[in-house]
Protein backbone atom coordinates (compact mmCIF):
# COMPACT_ATOMS: atom_id res chain seq x y z
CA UNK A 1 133.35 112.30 93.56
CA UNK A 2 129.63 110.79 92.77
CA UNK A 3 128.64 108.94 95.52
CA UNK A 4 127.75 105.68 95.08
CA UNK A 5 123.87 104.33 95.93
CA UNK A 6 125.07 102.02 98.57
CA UNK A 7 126.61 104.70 99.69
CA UNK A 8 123.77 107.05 100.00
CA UNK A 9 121.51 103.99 101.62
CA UNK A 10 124.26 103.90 104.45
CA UNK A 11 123.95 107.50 104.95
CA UNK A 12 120.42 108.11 104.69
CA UNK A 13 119.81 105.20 107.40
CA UNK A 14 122.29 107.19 109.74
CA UNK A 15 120.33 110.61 108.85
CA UNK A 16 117.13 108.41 109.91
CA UNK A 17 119.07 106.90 112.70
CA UNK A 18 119.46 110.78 114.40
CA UNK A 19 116.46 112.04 113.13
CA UNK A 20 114.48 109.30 115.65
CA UNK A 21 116.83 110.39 118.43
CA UNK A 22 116.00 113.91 117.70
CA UNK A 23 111.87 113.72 117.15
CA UNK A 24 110.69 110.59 118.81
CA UNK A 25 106.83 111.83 118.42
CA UNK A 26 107.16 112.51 114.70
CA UNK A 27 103.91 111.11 113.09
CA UNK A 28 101.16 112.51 111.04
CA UNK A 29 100.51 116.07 112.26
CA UNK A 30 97.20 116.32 110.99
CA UNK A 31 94.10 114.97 113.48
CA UNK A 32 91.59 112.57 112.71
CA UNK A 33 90.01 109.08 113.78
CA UNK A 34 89.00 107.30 110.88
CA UNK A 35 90.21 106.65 107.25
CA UNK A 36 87.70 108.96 105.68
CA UNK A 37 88.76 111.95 107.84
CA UNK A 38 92.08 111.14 107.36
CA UNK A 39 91.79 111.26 103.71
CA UNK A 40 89.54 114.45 103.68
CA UNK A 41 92.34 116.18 106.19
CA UNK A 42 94.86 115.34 103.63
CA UNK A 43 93.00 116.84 100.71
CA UNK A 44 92.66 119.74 102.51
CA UNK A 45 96.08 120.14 103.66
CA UNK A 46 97.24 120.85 99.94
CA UNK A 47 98.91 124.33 99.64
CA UNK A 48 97.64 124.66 103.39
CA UNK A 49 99.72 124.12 106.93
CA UNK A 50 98.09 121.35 109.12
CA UNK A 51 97.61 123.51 112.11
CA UNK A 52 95.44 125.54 109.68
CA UNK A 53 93.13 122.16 108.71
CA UNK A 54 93.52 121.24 112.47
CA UNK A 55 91.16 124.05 113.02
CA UNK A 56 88.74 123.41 110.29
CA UNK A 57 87.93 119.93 110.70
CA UNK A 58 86.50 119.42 114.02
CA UNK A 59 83.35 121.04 113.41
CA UNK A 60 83.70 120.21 109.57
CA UNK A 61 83.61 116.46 110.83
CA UNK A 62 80.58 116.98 112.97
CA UNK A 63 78.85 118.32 110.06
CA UNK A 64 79.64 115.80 107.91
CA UNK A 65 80.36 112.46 109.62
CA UNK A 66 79.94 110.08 106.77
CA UNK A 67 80.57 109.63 103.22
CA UNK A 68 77.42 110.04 102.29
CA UNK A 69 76.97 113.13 104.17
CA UNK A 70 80.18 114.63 102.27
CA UNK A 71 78.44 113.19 99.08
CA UNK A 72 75.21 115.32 99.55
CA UNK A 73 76.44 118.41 101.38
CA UNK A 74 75.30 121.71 99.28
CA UNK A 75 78.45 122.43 97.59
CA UNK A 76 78.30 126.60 99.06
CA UNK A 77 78.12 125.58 102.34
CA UNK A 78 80.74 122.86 102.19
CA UNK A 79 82.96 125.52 100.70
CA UNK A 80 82.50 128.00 103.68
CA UNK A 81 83.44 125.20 106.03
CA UNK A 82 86.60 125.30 104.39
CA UNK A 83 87.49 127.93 102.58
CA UNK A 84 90.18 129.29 105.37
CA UNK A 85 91.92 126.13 103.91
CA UNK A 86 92.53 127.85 100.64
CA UNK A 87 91.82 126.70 97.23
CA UNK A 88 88.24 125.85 98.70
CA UNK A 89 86.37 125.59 95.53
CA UNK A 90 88.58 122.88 94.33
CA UNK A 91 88.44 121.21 97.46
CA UNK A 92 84.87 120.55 97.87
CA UNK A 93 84.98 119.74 94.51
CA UNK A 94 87.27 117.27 94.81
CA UNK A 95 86.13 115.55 98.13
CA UNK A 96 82.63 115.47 96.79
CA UNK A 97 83.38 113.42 93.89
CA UNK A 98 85.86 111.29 95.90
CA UNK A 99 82.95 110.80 98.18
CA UNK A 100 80.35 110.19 95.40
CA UNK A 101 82.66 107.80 93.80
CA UNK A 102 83.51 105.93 97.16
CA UNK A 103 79.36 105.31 97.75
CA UNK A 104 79.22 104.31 94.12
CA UNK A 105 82.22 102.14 93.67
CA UNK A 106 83.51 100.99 97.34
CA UNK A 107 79.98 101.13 99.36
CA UNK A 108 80.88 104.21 100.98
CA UNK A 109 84.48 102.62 102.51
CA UNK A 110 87.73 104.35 102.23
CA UNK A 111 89.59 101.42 99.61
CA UNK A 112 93.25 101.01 101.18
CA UNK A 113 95.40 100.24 98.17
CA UNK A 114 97.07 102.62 95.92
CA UNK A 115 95.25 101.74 92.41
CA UNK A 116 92.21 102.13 93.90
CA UNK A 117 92.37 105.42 95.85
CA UNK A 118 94.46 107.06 92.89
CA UNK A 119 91.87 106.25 90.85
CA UNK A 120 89.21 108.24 92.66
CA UNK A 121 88.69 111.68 91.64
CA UNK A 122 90.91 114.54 93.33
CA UNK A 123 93.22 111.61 94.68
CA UNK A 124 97.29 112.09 93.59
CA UNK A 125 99.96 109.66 95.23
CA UNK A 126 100.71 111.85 98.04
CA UNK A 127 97.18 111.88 99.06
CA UNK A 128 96.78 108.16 98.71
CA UNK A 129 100.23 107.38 100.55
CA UNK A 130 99.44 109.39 103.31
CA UNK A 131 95.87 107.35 104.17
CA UNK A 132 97.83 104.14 103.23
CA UNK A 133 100.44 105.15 105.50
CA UNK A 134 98.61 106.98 108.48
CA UNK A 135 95.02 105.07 108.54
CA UNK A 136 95.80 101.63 107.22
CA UNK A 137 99.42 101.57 108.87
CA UNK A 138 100.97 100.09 105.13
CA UNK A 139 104.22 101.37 104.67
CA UNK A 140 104.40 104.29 102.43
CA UNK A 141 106.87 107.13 101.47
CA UNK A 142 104.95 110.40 101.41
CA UNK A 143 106.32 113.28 99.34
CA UNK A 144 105.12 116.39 99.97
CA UNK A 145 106.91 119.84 99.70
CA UNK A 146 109.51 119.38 102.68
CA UNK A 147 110.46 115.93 101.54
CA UNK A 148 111.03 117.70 98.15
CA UNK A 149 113.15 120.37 99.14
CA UNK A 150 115.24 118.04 101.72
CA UNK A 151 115.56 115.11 99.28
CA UNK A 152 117.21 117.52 97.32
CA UNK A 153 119.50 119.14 100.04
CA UNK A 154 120.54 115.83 101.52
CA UNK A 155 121.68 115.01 98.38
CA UNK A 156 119.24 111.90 98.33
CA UNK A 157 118.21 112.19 94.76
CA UNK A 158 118.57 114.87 91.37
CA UNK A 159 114.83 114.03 90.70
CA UNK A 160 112.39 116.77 91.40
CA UNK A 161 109.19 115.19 90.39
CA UNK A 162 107.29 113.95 93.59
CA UNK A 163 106.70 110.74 92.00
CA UNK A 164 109.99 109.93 90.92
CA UNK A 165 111.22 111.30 94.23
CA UNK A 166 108.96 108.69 96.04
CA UNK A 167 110.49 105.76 93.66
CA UNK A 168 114.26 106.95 94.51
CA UNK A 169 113.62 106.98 98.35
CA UNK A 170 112.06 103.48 98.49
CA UNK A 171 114.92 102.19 96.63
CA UNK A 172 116.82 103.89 99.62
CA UNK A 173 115.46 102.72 102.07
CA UNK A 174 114.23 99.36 103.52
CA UNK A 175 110.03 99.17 103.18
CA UNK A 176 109.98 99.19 106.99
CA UNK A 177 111.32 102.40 107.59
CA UNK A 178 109.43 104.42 104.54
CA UNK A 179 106.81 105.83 107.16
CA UNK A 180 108.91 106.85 109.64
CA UNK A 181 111.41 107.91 107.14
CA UNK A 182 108.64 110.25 105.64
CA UNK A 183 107.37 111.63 109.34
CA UNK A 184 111.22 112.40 110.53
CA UNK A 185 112.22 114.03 107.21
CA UNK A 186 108.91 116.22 107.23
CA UNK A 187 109.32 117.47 110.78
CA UNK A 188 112.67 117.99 110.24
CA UNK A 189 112.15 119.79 107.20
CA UNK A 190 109.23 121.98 109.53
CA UNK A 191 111.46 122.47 112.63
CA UNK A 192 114.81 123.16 111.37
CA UNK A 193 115.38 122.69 107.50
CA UNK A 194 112.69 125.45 106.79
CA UNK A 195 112.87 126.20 103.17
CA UNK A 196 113.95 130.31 103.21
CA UNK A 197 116.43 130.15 106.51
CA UNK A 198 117.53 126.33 107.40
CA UNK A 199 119.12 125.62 110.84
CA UNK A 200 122.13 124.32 109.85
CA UNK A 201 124.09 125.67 113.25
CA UNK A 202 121.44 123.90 115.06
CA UNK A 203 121.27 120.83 112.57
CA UNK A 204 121.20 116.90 114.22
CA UNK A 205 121.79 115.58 110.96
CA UNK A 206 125.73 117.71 110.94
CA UNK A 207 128.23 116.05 109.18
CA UNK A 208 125.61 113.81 106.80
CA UNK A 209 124.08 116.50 105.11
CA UNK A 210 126.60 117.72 102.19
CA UNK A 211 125.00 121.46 102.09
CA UNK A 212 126.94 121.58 105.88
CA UNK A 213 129.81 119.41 104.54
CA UNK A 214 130.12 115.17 105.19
């Protein structure tokens, strides 16, 4: 029987409901102090593990500490700062002409709404949720590729475009609980619902998950 979307609001606040119990630290995993590291990290993290850009940045950071530094940096060297990131041409690309555009446009400050950060260059919705949600504290559903795959698992949604994802779960869920929502379901999806073996026998989230039966 299709199950109804009150239905699925009741049990997604009980998977969130365990999922606190279970990972009481979860919050952004990657490390940075200001809104313009936090939105470089996150460009970098694309296709990359944050332990990975955990590495890069602190020296990346003292290299570059402002926008405008970003802005200027010869492109070659900015690309050997990072290229253990992966897809590092792209990358400097992209966080050059995010930078270039936030001197031009926004006097060198990181904006902290949607429209405006999706609108810079090399910024998506997952990128700009993620600095709305971890450096300006606004409440935000980030969808990256765990939220994707457990969305899906969980039975949350059909949708497998990120954006529509994002829509669905905020309909879901109350706008309070889209951040923490979005940390619990990405560590979860890291720790235990890893995309080629999933927990299940080890699974806090038993019994409300319909790929281990409800």
């Amino acid at each position: 029987m299709k199950e109804s979307r009150e239905t699925r609001k009741r049990r997604l606040a009980a998977i969130i409901d365990r999922l606190e119990k279970a990972i009481p630290d979860a919050g952004s995993a990657l490390d940075y102090t200001n809104p313009l590291q936090c939105l470089v990290a996150t460009i970098l993290s694309a296709q990359c593990t944050d332990a990975r850009v955990n590495m890069v940045t602190p020296s990346l950071f003292k290299k570059y500490p402002t926008v405008r530094a970003f802005a200027e940096a010869d492109r070659v060297e900015l690309e050997n700062e990072i290229r253990s990131t992966g897809f590092f041409r792209n990358k400097a690309k992209s966080i050059q002409s995010c930078c270039r555009e936030l001197l031009d446009v926004h006097g060198g400050r990181v904006p902290d709404t949607m429209a405006e950060l999706i609108a810079l260059e090399g910024v998506g919705r997952k990128t700009a949720n993620c600095v709305l949600a971890n450096a300006y504290a606004q409440p935000a559903v980030m969808v990256d590729t765990h939220v994707i795959r457990l969305s899906g698992r969980m039975g949350l949604t059909r949708e497998t475009n990120p954006d529509k994802i994002e829509i669905e779960l905020k309909s879901l869920l109350p706008r309070e609980r889209w951040t923490p929502a979005s940390h619990l379901i990405i560590h979860h999806g890291r720790r235990t619902c890893t995309a080629r073996k999933p927990g299940c026998d080890r699974c806090v989230i038993s019994g409300l998950c319909p790929r281990i039966g409800i």
